[in-house]
Protein backbone atom coordinates (compact mmCIF):
# COMPACT_ATOMS: atom_id res chain seq x y z
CA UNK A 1 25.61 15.83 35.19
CA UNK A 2 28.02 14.14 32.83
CA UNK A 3 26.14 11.04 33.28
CA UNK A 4 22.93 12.27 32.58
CA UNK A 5 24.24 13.56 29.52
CA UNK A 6 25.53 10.32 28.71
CA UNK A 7 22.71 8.18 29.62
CA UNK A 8 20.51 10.77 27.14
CA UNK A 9 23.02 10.35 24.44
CA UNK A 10 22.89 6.43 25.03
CA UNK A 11 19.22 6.93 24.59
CA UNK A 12 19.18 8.47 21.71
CA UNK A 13 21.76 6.63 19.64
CA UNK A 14 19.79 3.38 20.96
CA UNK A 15 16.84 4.54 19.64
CA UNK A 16 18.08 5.70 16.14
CA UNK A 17 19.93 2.16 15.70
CA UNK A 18 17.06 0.06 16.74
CA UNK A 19 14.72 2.31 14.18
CA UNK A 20 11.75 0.72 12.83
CA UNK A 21 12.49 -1.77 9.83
CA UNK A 22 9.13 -0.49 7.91
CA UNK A 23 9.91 0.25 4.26
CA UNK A 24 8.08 2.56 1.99
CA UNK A 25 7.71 1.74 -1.86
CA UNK A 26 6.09 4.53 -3.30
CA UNK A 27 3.77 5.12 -0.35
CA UNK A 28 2.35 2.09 0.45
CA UNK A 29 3.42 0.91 3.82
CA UNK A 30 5.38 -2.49 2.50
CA UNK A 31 5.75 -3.41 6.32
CA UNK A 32 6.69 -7.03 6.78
CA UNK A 33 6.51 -8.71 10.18
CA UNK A 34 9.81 -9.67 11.49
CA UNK A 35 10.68 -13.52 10.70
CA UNK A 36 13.57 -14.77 12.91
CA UNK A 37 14.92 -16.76 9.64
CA UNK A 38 14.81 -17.52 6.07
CA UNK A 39 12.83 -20.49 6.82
CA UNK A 40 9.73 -18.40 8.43
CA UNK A 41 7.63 -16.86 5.59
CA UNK A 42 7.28 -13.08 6.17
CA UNK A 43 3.84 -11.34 5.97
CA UNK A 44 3.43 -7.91 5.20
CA UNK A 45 1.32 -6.30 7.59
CA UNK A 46 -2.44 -5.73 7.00
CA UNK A 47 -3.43 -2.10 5.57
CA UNK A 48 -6.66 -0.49 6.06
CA UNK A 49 -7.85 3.01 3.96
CA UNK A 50 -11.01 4.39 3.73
CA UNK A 51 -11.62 8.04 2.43
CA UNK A 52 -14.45 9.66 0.34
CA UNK A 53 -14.59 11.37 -3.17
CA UNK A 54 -17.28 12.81 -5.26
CA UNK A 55 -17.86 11.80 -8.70
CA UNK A 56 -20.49 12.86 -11.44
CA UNK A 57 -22.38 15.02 -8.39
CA UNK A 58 -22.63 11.22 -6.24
CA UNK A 59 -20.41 10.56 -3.41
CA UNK A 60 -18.35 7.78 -3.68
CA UNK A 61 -16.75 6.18 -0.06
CA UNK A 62 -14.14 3.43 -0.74
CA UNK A 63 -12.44 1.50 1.55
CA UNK A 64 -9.23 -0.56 0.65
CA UNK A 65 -8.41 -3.64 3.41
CA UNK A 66 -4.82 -5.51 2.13
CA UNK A 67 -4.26 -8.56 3.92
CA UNK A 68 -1.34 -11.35 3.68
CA UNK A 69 -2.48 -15.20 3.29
CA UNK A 70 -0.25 -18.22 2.90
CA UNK A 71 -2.82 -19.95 0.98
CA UNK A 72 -2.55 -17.53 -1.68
CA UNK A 73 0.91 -18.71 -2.20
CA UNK A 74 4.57 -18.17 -1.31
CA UNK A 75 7.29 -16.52 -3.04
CA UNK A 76 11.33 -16.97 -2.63
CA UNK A 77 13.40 -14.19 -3.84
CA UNK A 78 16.97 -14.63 -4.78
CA UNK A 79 18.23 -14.71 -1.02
CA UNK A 80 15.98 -17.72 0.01
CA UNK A 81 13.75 -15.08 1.88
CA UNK A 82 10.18 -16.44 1.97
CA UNK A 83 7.17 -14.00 1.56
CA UNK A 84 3.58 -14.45 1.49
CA UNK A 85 1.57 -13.03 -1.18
CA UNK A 86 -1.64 -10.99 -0.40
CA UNK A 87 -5.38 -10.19 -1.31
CA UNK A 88 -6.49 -6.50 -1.83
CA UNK A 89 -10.51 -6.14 -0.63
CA UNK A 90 -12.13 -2.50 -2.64
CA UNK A 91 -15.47 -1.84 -1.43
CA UNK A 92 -17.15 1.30 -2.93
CA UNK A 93 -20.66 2.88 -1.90
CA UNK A 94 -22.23 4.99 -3.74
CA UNK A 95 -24.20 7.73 -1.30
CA UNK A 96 -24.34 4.92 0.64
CA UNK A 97 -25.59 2.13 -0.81
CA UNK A 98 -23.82 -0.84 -1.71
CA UNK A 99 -21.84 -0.39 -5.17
CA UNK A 100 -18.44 -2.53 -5.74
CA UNK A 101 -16.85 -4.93 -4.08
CA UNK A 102 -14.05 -7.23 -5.37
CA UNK A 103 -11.40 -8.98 -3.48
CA UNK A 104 -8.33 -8.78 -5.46
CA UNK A 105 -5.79 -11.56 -6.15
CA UNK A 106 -2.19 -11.32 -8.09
CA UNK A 107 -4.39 -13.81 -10.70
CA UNK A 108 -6.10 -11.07 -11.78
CA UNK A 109 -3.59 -9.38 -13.23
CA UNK A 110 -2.01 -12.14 -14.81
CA UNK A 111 -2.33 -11.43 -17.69
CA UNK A 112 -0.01 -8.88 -18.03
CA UNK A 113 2.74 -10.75 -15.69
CA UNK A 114 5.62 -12.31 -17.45
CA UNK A 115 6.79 -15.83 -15.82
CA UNK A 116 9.34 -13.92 -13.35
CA UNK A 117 6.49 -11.76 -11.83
CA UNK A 118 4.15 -14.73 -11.24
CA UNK A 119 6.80 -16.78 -9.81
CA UNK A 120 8.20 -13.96 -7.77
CA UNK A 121 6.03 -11.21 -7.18
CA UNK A 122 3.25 -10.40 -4.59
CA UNK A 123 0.05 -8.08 -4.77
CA UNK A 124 1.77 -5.11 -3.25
CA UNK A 125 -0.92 -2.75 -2.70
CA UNK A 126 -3.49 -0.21 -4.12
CA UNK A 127 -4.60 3.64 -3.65
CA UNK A 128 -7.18 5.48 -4.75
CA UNK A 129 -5.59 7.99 -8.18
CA UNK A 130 -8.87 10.07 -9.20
CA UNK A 131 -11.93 10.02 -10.83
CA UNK A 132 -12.41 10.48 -14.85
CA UNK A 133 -14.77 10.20 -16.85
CA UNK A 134 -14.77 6.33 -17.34
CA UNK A 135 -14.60 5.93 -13.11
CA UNK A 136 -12.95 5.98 -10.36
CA UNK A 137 -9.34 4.83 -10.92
CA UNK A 138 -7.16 2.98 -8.37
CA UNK A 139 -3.15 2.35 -8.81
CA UNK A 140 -2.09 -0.90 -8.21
CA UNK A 141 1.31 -2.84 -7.76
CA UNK A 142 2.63 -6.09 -8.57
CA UNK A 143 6.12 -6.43 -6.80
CA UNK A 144 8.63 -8.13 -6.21
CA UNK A 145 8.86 -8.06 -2.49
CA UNK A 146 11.14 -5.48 -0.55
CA UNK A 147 12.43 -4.15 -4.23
CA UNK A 148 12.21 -1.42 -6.52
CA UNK A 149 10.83 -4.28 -9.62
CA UNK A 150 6.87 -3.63 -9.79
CA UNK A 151 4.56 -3.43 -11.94
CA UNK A 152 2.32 -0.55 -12.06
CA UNK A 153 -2.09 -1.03 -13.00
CA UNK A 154 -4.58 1.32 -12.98
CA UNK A 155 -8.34 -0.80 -11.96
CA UNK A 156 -11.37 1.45 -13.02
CA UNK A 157 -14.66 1.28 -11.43
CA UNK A 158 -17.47 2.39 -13.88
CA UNK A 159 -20.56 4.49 -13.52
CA UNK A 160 -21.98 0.65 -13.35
CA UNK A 161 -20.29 -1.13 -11.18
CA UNK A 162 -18.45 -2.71 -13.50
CA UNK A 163 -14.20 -3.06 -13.26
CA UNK A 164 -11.29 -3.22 -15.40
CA UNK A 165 -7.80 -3.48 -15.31
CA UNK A 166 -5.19 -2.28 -17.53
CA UNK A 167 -1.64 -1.72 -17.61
CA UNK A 168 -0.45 1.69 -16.33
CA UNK A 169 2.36 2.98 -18.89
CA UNK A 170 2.43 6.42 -17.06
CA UNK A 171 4.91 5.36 -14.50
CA UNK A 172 5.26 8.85 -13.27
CA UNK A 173 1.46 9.42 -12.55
CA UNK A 174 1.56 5.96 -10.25
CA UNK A 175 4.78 6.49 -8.47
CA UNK A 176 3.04 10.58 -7.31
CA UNK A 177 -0.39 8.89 -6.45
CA UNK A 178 1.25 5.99 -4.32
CA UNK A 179 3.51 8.49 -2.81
CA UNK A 180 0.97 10.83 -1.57
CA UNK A 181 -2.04 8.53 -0.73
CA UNK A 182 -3.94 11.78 -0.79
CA UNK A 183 -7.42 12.47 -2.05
CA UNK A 184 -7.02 15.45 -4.70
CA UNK A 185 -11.09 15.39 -5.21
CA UNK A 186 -12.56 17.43 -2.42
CA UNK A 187 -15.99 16.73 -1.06
């Protein structure tokens, strides 16, 4: 008996030490495939969201695809680690039809990026925040990878088709929608 005990608490404390290394900033899964050194760039893994909202009586699907590519550039933070920056794909219909679609690079929010956060920063990821008036609004990071230093946009997508980008002072508002990565507009 003892020894099943044993083996179940060997089990156990096995599994909590060997937990997933997955980190969380502010909701978006900032999973990075495990490199084996400093040398190996990291990638963080690919994301895939799709949910539905209504806006102005229409309904409004979006999906959100993040992906990591080398050939959008590598950063080094201050250890040596090596990270891979990423592209963030929106695609909107609008009661089905074809309405937005926009694959988002870190250039595009340039900028508003001081020289640290365009040497040193990746396209984190995005999440749908509500609909307003003006559109449907989507948070976005700029980060600097595996850290608490980001940089916090809101992209609008207008009644036609149209985007923009701006700089989200409401840190607060951000940090809740990233957290959640909830749709508070019920169909």
């Amino acid at each position: 008996m003892n020894k099943i005990i044993s083996v179940s608490i060997l089990a156990v404390l096995l599994a909590a030490c060997t937990g997933s290394a997955d980190r969380t900033e502010r909701g978006i899964k900032t999973e990075f495939d495990n490199a084996d050194s400093v040398t190996e760039v990291q990638h963080m893994r690919d994301y895939h969201y799709r949910d539905t909202v209504r806006w102005n009586g229409r309904v409004y699907s979006y999906e959100i695809v993040r992906k990591a590519v080398d050939s959008l550039g590598v950063v080094t933070d201050e250890n040596g680690e090596r990270y891979a920056d990423n592209y963030i794909h929106l695609t909107v219909m609008r009661d089905g039809e074809p309405y937005f679609s926009h694959r988002f690079v870190k250039h595009d929010f340039s900028t508003y990026l001081d020289a640290g956060f365009h040497t040193h920063a990746i396209l984190d990821g995005m999440a749908f925040e509500c609909v307003q008036a003006a559109g449907v609004r989507f948070a976005v990071g700029v980060s600097y990878p595996l850290s608490d230093m980001s940089m916090p946009f809101i992209v609008t997508v207008d009644g036609s088709g149209n985007y923009s980008i701006e700089k989200d002072e409401v840190l607060d508002n951000v940090v809740e929608t990233l957290d959640t990565l909830t749709v508070s507009d019920e169909l």
